[in-house]
Protein backbone atom coordinates (compact mmCIF):
# COMPACT_ATOMS: atom_id res chain seq x y z
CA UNK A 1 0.00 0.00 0.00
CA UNK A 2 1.17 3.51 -0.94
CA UNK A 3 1.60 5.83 1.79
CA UNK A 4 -0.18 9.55 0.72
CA UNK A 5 2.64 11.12 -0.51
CA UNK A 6 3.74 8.13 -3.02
CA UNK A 7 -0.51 8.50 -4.04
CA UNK A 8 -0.42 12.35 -4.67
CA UNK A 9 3.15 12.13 -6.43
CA UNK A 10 1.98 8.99 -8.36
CA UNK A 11 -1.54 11.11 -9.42
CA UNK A 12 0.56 13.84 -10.63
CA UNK A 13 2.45 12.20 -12.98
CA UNK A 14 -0.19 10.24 -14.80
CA UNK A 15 -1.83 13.77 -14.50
CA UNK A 16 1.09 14.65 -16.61
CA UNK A 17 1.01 11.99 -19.04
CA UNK A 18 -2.57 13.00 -20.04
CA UNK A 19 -1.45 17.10 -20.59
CA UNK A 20 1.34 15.98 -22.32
CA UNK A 21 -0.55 13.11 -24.68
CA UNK A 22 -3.90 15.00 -24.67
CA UNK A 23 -4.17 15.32 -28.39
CA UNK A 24 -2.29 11.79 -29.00
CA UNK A 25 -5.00 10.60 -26.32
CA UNK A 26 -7.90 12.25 -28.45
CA UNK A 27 -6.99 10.46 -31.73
CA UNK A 28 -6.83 7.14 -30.07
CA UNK A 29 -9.72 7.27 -27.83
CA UNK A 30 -12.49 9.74 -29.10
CA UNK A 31 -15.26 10.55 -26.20
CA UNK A 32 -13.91 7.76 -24.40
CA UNK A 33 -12.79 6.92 -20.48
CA UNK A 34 -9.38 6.51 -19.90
CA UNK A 35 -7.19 4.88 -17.05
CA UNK A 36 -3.99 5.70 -16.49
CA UNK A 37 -1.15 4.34 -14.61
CA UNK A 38 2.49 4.38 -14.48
CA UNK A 39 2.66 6.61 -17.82
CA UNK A 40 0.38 4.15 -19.65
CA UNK A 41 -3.39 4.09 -20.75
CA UNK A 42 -3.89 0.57 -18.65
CA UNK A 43 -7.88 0.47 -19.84
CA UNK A 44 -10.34 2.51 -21.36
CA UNK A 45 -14.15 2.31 -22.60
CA UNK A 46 -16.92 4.91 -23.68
CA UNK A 47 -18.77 3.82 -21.02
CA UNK A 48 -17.63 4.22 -17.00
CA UNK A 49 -19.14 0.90 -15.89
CA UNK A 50 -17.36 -0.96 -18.06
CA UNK A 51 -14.42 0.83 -17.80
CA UNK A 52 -14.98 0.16 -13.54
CA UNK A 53 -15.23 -3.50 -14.00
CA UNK A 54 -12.56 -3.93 -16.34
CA UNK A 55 -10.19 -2.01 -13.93
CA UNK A 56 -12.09 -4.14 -11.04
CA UNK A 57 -11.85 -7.52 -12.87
CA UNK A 58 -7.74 -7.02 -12.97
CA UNK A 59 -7.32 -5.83 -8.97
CA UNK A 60 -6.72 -2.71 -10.36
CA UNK A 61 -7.14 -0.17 -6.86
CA UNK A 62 -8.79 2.87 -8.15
CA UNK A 63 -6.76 5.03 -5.96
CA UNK A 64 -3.36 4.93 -7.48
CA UNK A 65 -5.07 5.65 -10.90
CA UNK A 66 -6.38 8.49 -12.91
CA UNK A 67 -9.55 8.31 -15.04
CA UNK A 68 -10.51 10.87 -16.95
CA UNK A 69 -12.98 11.27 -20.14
CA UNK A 70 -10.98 12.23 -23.39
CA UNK A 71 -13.85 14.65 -25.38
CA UNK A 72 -13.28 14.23 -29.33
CA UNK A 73 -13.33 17.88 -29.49
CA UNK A 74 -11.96 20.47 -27.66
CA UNK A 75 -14.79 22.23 -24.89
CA UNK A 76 -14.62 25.71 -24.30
CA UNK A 77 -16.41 27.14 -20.98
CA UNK A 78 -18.32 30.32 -21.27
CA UNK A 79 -18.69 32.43 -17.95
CA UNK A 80 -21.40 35.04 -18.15
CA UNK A 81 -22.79 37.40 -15.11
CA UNK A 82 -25.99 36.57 -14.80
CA UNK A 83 -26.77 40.60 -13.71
CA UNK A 84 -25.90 40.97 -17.17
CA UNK A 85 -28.74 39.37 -18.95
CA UNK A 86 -32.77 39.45 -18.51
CA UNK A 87 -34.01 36.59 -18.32
């Protein structure tokens, strides 16, 4: 078992491999879920279930892995005031 310190430094590097491989990661695995580990997509599905019991079915601990959904296309985020508009 990894104490917290091992978790958080192990979270921000596969953190890391997904900013760095983002668009490599979008080409592969369009609107998908991804799991990584160790610098490594270890599983991935377009649906979260499956994705769970594939990582589930291998003893896979959920905490010393990042999933994350890879969008096909970029999203942009729009902030607006809402005392700005009548609604």
């Amino acid at each position: 078992m990894m104490d917290e310190l091992q978790l958080i430094t192990r979270m921000e590097e596969n953190e890391a491999f997904i900013r760095k491989k983002y668009t490599e990661l979008q080409k592969l695995y369009p609107d998908e879920y991804v799991a990584v580990d160790n610098g490594k997509v270890i599983a991935h599905s377009k649906n979260a279930k499956i994705l769970s019991g594939r990582l589930k079915s291998n003893g896979v601990e959920f905490t010393t892995v990042l999933v994350q959904f890879i969008p096909k296309r970029e999203v942009e985020i729009v902030f607006f005031k809402p005392e700005n508009y009548k609604f």
